[in-house]
C-alpha atoms as a PDB file:
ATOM      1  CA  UNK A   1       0.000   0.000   0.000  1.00  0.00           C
ATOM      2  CA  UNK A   2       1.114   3.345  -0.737  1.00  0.00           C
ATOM      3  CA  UNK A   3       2.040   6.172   1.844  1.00  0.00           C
ATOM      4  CA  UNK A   4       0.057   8.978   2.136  1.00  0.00           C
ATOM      5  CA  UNK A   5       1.610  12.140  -0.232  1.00  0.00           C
ATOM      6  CA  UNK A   6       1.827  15.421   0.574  1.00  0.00           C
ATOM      7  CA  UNK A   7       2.937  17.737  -2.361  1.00  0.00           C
ATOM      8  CA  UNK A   8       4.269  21.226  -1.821  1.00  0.00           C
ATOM      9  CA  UNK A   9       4.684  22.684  -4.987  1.00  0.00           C
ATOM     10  CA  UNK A  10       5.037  26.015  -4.929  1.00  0.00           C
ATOM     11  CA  UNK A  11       6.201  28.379  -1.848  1.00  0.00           C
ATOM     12  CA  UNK A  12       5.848  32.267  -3.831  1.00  0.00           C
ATOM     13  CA  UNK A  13       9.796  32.335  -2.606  1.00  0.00           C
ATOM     14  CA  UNK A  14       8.568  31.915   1.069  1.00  0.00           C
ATOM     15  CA  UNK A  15      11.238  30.318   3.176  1.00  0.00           C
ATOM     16  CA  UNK A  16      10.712  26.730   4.034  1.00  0.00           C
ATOM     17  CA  UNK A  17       9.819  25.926   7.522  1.00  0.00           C
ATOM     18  CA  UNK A  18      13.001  22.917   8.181  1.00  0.00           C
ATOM     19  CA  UNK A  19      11.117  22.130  11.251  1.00  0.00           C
ATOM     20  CA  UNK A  20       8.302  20.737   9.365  1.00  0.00           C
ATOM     21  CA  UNK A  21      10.743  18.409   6.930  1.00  0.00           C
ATOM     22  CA  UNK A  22      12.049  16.731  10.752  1.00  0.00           C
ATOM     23  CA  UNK A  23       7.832  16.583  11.832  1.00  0.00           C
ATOM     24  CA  UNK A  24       6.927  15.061   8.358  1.00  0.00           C
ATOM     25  CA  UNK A  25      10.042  12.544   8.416  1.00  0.00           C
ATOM     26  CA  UNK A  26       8.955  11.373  11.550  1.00  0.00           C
ATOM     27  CA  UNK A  27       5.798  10.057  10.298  1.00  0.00           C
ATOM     28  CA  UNK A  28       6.336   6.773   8.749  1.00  0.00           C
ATOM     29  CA  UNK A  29       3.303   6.510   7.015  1.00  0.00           C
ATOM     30  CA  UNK A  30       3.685   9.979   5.366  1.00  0.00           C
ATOM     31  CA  UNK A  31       5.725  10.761   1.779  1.00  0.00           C
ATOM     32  CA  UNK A  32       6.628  14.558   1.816  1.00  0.00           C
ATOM     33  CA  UNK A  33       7.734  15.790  -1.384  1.00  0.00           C
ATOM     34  CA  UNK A  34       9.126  19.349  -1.718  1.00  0.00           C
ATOM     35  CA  UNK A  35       9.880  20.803  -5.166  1.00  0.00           C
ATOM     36  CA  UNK A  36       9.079  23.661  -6.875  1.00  0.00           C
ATOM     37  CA  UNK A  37       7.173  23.872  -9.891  1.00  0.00           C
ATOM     38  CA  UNK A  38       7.431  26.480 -12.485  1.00  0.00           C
ATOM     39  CA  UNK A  39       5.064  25.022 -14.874  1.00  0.00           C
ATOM     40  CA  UNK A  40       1.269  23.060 -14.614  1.00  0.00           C
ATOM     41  CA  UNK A  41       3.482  20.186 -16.531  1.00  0.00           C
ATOM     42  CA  UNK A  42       5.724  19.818 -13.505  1.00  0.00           C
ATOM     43  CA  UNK A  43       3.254  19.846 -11.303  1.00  0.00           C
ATOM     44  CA  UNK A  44       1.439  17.174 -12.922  1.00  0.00           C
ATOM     45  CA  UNK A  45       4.528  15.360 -13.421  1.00  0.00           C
ATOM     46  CA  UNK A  46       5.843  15.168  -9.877  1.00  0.00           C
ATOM     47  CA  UNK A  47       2.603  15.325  -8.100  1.00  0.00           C
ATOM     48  CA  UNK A  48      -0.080  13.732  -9.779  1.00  0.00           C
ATOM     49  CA  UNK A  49      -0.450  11.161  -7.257  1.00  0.00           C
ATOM     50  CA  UNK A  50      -0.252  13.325  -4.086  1.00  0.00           C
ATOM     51  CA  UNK A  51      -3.100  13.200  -1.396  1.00  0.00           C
ATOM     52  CA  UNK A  52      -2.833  16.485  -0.959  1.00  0.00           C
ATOM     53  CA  UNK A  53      -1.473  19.480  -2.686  1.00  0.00           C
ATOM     54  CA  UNK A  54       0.465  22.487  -0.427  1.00  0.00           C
ATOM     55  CA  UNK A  55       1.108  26.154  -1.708  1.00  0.00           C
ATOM     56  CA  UNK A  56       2.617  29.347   0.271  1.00  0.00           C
ATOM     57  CA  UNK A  57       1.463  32.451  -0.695  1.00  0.00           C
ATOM     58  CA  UNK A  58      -0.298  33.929  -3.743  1.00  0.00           C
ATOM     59  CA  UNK A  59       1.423  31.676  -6.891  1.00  0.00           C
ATOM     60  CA  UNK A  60      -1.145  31.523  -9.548  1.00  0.00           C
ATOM     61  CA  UNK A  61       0.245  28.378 -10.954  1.00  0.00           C
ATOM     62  CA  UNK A  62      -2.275  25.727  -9.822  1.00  0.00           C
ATOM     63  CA  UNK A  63      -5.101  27.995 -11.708  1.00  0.00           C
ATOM     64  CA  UNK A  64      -3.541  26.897 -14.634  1.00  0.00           C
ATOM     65  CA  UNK A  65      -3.162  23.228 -14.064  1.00  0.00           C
ATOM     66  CA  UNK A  66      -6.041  20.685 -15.455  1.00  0.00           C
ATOM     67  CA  UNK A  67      -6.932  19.271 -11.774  1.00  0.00           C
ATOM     68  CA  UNK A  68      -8.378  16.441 -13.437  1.00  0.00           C
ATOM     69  CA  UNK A  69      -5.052  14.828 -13.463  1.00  0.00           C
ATOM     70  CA  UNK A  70      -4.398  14.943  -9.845  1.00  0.00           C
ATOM     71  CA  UNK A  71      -5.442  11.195  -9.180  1.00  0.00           C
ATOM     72  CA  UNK A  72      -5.721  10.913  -5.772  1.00  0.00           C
ATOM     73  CA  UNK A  73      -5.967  14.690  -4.727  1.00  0.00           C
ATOM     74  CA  UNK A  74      -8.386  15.122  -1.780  1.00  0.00           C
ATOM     75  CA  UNK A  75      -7.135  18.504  -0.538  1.00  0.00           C
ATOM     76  CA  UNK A  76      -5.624  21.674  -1.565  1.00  0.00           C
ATOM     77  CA  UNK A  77      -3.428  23.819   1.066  1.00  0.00           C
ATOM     78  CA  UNK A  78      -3.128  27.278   0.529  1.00  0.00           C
ATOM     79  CA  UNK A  79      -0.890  28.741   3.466  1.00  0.00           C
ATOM     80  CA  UNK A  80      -1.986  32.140   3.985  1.00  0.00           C
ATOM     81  CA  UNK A  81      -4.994  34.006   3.867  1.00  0.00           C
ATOM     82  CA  UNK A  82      -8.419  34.068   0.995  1.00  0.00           C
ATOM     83  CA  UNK A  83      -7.874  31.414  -1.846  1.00  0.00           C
ATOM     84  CA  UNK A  84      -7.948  34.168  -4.871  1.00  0.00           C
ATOM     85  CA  UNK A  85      -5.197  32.041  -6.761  1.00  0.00           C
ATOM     86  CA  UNK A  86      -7.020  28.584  -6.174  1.00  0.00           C
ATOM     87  CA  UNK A  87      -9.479  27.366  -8.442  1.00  0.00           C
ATOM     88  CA  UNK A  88     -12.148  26.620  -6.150  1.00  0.00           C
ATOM     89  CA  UNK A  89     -14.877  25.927  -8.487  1.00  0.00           C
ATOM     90  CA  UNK A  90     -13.004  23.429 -10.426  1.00  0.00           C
ATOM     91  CA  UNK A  91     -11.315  22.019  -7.541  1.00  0.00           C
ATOM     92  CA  UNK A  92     -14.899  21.075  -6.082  1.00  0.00           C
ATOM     93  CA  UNK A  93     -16.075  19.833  -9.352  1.00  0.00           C
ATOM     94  CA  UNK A  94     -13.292  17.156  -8.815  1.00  0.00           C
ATOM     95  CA  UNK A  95     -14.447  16.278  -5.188  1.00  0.00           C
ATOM     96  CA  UNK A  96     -11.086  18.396  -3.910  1.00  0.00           C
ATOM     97  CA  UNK A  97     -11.218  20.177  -0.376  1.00  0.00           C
ATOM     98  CA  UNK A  98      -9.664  23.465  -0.451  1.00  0.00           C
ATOM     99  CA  UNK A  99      -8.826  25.136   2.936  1.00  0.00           C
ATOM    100  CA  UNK A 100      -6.410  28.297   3.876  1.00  0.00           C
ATOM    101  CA  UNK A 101      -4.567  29.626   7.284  1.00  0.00           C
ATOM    102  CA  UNK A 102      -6.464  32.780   7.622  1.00  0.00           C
ATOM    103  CA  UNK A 103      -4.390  33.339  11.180  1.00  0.00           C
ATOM    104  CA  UNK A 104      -1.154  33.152   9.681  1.00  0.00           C
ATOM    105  CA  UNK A 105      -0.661  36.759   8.963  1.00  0.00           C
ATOM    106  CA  UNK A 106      -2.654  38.744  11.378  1.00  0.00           C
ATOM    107  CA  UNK A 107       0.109  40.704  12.957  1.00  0.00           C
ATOM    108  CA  UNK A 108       2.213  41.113  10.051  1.00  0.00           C
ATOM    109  CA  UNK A 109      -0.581  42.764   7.745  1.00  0.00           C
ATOM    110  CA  UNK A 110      -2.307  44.871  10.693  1.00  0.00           C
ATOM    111  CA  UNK A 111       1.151  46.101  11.086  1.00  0.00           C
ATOM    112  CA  UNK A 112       1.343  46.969   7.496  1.00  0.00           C
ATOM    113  CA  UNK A 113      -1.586  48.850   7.517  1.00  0.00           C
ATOM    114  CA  UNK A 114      -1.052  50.827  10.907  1.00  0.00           C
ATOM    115  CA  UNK A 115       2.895  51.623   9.023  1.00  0.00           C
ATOM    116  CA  UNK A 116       1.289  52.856   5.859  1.00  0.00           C
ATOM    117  CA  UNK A 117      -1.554  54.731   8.294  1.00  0.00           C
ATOM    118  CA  UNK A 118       1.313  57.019   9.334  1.00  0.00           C
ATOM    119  CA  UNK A 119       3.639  57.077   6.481  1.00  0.00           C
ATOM    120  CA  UNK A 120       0.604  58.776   4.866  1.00  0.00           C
ATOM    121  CA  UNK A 121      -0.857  60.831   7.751  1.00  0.00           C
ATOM    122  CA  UNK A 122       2.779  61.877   9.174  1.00  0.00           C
ATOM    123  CA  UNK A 123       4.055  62.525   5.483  1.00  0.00           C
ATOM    124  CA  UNK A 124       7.160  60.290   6.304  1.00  0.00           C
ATOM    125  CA  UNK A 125       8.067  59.288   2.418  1.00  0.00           C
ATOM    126  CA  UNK A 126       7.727  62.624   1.379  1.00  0.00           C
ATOM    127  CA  UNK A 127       9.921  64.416   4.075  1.00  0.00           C
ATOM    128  CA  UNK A 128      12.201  62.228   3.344  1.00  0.00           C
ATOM    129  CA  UNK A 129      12.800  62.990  -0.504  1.00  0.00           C
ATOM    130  CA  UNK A 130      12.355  66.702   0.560  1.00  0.00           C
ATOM    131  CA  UNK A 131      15.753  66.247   2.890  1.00  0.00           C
ATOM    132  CA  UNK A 132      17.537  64.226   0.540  1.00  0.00           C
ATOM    133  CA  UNK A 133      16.885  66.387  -2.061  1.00  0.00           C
ATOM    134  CA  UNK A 134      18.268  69.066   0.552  1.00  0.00           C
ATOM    135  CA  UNK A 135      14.538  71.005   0.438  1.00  0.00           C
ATOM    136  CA  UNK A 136      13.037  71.657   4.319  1.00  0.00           C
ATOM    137  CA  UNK A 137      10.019  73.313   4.547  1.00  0.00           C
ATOM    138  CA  UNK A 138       7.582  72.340   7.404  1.00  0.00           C
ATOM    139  CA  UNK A 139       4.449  73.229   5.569  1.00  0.00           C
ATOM    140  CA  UNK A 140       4.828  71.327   2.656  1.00  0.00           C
ATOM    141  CA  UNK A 141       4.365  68.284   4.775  1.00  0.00           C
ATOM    142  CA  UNK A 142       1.569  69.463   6.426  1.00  0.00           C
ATOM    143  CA  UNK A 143      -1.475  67.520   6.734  1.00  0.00           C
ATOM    144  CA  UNK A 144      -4.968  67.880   7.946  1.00  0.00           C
ATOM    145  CA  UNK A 145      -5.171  64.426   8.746  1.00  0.00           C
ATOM    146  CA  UNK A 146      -4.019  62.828  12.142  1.00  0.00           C
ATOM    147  CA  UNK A 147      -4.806  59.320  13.648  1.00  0.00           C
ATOM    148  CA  UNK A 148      -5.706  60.644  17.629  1.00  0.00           C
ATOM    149  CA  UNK A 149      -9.457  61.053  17.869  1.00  0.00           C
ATOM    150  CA  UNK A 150      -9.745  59.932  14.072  1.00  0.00           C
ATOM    151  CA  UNK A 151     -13.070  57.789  13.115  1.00  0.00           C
ATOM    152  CA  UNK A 152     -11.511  54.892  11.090  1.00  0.00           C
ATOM    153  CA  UNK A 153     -13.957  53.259   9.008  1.00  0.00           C
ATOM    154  CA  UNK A 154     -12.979  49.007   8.354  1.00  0.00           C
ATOM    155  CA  UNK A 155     -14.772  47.286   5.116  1.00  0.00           C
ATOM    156  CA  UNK A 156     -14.823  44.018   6.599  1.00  0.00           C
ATOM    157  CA  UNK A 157     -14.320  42.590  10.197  1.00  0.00           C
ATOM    158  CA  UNK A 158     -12.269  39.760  10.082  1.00  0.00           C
ATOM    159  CA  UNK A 159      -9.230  39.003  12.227  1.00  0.00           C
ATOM    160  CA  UNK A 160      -7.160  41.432  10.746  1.00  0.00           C
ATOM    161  CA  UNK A 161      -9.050  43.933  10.903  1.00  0.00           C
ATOM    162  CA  UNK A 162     -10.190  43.671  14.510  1.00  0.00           C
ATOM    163  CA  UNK A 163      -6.324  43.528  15.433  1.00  0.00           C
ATOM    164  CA  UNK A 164      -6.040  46.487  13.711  1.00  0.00           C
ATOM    165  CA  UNK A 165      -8.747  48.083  15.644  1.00  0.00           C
ATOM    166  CA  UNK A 166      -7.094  46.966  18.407  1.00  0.00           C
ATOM    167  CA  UNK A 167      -3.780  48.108  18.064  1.00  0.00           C
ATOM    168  CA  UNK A 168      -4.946  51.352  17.418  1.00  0.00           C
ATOM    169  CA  UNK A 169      -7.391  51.701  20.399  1.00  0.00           C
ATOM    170  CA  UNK A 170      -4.666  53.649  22.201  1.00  0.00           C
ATOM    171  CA  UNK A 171      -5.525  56.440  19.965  1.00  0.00           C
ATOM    172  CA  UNK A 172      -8.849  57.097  20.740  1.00  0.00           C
ATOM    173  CA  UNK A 173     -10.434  56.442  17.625  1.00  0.00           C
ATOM    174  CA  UNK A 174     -13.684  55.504  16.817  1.00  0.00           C
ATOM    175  CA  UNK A 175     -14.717  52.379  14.846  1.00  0.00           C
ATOM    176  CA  UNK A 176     -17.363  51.853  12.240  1.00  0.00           C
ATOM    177  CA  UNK A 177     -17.457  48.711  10.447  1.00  0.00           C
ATOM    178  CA  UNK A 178     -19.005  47.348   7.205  1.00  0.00           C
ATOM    179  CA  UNK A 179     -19.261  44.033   7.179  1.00  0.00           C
ATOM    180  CA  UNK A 180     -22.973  42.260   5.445  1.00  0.00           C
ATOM    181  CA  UNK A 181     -21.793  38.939   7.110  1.00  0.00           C
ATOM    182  CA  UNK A 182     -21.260  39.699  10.559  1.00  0.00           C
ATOM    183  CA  UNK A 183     -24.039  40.490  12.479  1.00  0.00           C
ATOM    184  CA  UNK A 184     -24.474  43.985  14.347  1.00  0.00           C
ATOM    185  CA  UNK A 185     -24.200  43.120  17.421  1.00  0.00           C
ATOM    186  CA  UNK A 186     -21.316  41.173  17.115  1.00  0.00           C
ATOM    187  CA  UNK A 187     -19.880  44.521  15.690  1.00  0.00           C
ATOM    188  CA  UNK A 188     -20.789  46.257  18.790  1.00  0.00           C
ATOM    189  CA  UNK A 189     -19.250  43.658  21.129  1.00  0.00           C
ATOM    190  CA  UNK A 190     -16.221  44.125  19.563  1.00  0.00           C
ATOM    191  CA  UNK A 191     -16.555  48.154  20.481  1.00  0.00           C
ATOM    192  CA  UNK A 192     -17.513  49.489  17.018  1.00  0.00           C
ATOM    193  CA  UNK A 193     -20.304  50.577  15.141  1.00  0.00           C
ATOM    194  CA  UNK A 194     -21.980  48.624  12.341  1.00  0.00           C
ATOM    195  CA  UNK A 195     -22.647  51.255   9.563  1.00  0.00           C
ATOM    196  CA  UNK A 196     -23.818  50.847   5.803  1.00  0.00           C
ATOM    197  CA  UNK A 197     -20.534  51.478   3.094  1.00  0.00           C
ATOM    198  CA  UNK A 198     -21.664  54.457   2.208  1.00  0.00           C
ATOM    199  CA  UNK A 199     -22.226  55.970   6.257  1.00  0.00           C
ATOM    200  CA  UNK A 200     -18.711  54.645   6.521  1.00  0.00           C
ATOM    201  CA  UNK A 201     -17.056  56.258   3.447  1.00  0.00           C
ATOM    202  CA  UNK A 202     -18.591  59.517   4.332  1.00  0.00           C
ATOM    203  CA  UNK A 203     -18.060  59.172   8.255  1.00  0.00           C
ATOM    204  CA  UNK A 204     -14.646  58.300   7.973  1.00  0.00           C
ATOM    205  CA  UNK A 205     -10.799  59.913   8.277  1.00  0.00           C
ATOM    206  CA  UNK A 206      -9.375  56.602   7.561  1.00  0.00           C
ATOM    207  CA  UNK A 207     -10.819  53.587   5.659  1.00  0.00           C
ATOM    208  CA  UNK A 208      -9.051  50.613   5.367  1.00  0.00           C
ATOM    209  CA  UNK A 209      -9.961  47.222   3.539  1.00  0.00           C
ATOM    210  CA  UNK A 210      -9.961  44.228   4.327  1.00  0.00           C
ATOM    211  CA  UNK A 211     -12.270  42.326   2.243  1.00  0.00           C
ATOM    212  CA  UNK A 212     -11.266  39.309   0.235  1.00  0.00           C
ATOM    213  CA  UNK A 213     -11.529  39.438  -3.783  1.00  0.00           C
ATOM    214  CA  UNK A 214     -14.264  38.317  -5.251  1.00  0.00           C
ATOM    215  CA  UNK A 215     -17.216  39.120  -7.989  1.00  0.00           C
ATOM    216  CA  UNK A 216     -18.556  41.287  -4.851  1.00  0.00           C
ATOM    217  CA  UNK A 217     -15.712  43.020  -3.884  1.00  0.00           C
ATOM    218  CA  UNK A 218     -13.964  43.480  -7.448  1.00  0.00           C
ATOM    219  CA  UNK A 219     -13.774  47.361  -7.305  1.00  0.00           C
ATOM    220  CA  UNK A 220     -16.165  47.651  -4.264  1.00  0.00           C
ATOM    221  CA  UNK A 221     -14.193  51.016  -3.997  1.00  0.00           C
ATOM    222  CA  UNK A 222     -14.729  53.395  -7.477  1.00  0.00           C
ATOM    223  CA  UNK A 223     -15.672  56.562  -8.304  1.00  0.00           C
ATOM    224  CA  UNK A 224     -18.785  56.521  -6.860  1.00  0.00           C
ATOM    225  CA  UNK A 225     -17.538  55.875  -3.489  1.00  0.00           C
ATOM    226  CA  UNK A 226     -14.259  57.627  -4.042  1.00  0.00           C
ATOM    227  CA  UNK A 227     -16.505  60.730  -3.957  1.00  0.00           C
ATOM    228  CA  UNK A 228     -18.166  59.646  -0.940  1.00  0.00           C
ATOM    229  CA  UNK A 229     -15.075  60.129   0.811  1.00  0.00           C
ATOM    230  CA  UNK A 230     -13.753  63.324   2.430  1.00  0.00           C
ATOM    231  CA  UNK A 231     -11.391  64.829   0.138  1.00  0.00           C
ATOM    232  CA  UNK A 232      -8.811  64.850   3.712  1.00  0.00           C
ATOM    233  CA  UNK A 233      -9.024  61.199   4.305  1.00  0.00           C
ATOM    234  CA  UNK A 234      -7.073  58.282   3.797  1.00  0.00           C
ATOM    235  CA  UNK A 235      -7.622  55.314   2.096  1.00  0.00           C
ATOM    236  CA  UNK A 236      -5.360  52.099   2.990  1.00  0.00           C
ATOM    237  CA  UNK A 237      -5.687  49.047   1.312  1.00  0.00           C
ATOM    238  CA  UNK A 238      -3.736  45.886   2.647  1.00  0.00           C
ATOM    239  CA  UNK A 239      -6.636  43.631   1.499  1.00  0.00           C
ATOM    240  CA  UNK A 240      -5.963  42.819  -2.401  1.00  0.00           C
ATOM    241  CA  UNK A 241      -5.769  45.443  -5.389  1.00  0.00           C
ATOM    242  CA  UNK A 242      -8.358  44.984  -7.179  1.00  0.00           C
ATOM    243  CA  UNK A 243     -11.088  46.141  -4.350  1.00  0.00           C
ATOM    244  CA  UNK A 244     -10.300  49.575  -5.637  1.00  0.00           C
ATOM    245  CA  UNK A 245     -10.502  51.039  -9.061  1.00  0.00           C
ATOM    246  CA  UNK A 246      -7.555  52.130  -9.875  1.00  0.00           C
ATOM    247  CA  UNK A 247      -8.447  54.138 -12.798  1.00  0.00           C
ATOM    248  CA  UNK A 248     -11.207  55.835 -10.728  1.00  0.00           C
ATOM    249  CA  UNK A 249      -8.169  56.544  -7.741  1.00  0.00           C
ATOM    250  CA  UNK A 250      -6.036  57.892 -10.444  1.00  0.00           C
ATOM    251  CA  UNK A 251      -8.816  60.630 -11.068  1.00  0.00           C
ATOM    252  CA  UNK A 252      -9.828  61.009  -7.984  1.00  0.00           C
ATOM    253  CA  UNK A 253      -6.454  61.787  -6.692  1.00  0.00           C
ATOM    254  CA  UNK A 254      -5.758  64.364  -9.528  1.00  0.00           C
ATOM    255  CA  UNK A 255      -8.636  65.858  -9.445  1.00  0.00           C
END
């Protein structure tokens, strides 16, 4: 009888975990098989017969692999948060589970956002080319934005965006949340205030999104709600890029 495969074919140049190679090897009835696949045909080639199928990250490559010819694939791991670059659809057609690690990077992307919060809001890029470009003039880098007392506005509630909420409770910010699929008074537990998208874009100094991508969230954010917005506040997007319009933020930031 064969062992049970595991297949991790492609790690978005993510470090490998060696702790996990000494874990796997100690499992007899387990065959671990590292190697990274550039092409569908590799994949195919060295893991057709896998159990189970691993990826790190955001590689796109198992979208473009016929899943069909994964024999004995009964899961799909994608390690990391939302499963934008899995083929979900198909992967169900073919009886295959597909499941993510939504807690894996919590800390790391709150942190992103609350570090892009005040490289915008403290003008900290900027400055800096100023001074290196030997210019110094305070009011240049003036702006009417500032996080203490701020109302920051989250599109979507999940754990990312609650630690963010968190971390910046210090500040004495308020919290209004958008979120269809949590209910209000979960919101409220949490200390914030459930609002529609449109309350929240007007309402806000900060927005940031969190949302995963999807036909309801492809540019959630466009014109329409770029105009909503208070032409002082600050939009922060750690979720994925196409939430927002781009186009429409390109005029919007011109104009």
């Amino acid at each position: 009888m064969s062992k049970f495969k595991v297949a991790l074919v492609a790690r978005d140049n993510f470090p490998y975990p060696t702790w996990l190679q000494q874990d796997l090897d100690a499992l007899s009835h387990i065959d671990f098989l590292l190697q990274d696949c550039d092409t569908p045909e590799e994949i195919i080639e060295r893991a057709h017969d896998a159990d189970v199928i691993w990826v790190m990250g955001g590689p796109q490559i198992l979208k473009q692999t016929d899943l069909g010819r994964l024999n004995r694939c009964g899961a799909i791991i994608r390690a990391g948060s939302g499963t934008d670059n899995i083929p979900v659809a198909e992967a169900t057609r073919h009886g295959i589970i597909v499941v993510n690690t939504p807690h894996a990077l919590i800390d790391q992307v709150s942190d992103q956002a609350i570090g892009l919060l005040f490289a915008v809001t403290r003008q900290i890029a900027f400055r800096d080319r100023q001074m290196r470009q030997g210019i110094w003039d305070q009011k240049a880098a003036l702006t009417p934005c500032k996080v203490t007392g701020a109302t920051l506005g989250l599109v979507a509630f999940g754990h990312i965006a609650k630690m963010l909420a968190k971390k910046l409770s210090g500040f004495d910010i308020k919290v209004l949340v958008y979120d269809p699929y949590i209910p209000a008074e979960e919101i409220r537990k949490q200390g914030a205030e459930p609002v529609s998208l449109e309350e929240l874009l007007t309402r806000s100094d900060i927005v940031s999104l969190h949302c995963p991508i999807n036909d309801q969230t492809f540019h959630l954010i466009g014109e329409k709600q770029l105009r909503m917005m208070k032409p002082t506040s600050v939009l922060i997007n750690t979720a994925w890029g196409p939430v927002v319009d781009e186009k429409a933020l390109e005029k919007a930031l011109k104009e």
